[in-house]
N, C-alpha and C. Protein backbone atom coordinates (compact mmCIF):
# COMPACT_ATOMS: atom_id res chain seq x y z
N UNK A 1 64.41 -34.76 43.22
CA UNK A 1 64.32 -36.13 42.77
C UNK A 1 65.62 -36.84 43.15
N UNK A 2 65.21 -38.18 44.14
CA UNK A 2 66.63 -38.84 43.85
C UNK A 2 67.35 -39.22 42.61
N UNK A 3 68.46 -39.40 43.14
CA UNK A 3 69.26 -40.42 41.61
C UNK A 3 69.67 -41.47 41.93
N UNK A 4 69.92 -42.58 41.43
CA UNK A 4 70.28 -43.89 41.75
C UNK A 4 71.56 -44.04 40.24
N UNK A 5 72.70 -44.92 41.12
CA UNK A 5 73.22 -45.67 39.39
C UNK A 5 72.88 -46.74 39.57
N UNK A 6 72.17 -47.60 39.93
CA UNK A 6 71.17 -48.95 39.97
C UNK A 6 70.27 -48.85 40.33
N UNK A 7 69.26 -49.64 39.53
CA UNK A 7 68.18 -49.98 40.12
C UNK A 7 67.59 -51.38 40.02
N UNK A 8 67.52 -52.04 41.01
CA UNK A 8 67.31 -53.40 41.13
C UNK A 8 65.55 -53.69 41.08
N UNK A 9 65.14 -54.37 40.10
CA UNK A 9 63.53 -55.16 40.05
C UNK A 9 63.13 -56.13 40.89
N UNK A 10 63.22 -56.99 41.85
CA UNK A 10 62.59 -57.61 42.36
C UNK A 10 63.80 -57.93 43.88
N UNK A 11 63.37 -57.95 44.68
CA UNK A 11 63.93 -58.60 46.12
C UNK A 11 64.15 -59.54 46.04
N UNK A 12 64.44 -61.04 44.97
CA UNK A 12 64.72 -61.73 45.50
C UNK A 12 66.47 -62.70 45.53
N UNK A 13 66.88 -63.95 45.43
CA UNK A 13 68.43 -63.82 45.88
C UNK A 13 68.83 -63.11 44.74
N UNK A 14 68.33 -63.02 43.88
CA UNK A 14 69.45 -62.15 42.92
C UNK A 14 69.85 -60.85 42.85
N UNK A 15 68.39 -60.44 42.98
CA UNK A 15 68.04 -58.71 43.18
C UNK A 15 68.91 -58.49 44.44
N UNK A 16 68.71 -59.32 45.40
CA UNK A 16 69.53 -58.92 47.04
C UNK A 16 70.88 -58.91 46.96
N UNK A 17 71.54 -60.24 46.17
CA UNK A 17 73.17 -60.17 45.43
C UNK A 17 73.66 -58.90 44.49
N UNK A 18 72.31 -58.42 44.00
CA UNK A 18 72.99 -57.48 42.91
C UNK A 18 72.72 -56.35 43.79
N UNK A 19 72.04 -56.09 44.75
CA UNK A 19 72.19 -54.44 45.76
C UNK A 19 73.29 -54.44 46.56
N UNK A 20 74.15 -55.95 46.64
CA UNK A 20 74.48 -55.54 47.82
C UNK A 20 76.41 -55.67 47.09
N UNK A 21 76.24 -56.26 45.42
CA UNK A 21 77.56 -55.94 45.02
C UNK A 21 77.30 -54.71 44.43
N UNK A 22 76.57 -53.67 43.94
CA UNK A 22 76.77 -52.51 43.68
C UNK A 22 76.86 -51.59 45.01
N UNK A 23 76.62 -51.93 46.34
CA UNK A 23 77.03 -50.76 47.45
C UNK A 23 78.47 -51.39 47.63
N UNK A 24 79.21 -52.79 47.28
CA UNK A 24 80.33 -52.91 47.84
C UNK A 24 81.31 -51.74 46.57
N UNK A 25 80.51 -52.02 45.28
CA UNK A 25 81.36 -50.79 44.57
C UNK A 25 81.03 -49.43 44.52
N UNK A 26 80.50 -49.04 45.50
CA UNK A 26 80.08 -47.58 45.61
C UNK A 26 79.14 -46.79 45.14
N UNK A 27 78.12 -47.37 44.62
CA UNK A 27 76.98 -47.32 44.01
C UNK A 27 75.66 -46.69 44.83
N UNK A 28 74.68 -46.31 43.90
CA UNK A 28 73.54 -45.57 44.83
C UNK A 28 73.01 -46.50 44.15
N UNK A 29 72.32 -47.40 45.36
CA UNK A 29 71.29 -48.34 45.13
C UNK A 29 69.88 -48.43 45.03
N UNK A 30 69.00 -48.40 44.40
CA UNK A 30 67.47 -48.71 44.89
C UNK A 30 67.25 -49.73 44.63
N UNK A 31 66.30 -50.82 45.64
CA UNK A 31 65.37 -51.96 45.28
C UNK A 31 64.04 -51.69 45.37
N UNK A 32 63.23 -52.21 44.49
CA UNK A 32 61.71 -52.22 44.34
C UNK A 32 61.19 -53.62 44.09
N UNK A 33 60.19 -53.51 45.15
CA UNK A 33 59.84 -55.13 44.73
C UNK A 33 57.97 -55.41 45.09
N UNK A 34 57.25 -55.63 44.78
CA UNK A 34 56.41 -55.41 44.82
C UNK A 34 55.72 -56.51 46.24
N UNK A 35 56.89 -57.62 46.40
CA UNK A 35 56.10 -58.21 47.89
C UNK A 35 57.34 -58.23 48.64
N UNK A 36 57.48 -58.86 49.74
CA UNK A 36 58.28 -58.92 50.59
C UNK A 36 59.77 -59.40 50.00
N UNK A 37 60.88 -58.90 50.74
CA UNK A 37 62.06 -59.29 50.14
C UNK A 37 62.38 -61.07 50.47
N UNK A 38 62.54 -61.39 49.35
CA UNK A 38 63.36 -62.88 49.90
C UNK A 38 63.10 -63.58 48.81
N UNK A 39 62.19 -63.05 48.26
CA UNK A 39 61.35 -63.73 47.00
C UNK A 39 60.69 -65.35 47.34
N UNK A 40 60.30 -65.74 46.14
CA UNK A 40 59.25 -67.05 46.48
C UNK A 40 59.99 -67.94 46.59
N UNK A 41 61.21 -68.47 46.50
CA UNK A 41 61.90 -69.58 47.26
C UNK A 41 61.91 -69.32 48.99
N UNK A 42 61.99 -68.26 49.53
CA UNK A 42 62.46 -67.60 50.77
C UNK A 42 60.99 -68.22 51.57
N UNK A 43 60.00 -67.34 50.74
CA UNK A 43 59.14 -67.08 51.62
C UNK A 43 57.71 -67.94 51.46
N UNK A 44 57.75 -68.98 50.84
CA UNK A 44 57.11 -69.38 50.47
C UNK A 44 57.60 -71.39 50.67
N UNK A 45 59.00 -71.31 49.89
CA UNK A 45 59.44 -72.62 50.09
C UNK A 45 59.44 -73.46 48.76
């Protein structure tokens, strides 16, 4: 089984801000998101 010390809920800017300041502090990251990353501002408009 992996291990993660985060785990991020949804892809979108926040979820993507919060994966990408827990790898700048050394962190094992996972994101799960159930549609495409960018979320509904991104991808939708």
């Amino acid at each position: 089984m992996d291990r993660y010390d985060l785990l991020v809920i949804g892809g979108g800017a926040a979820g993507i801000n919060a994966l990408k300041q827990g790898l700048k502090l050394g962190a094992r990251v996972a994101l799960i998101d159930s549609g495409p990353l960018g979320g509904a501002c991104i991808n939708r408009g």
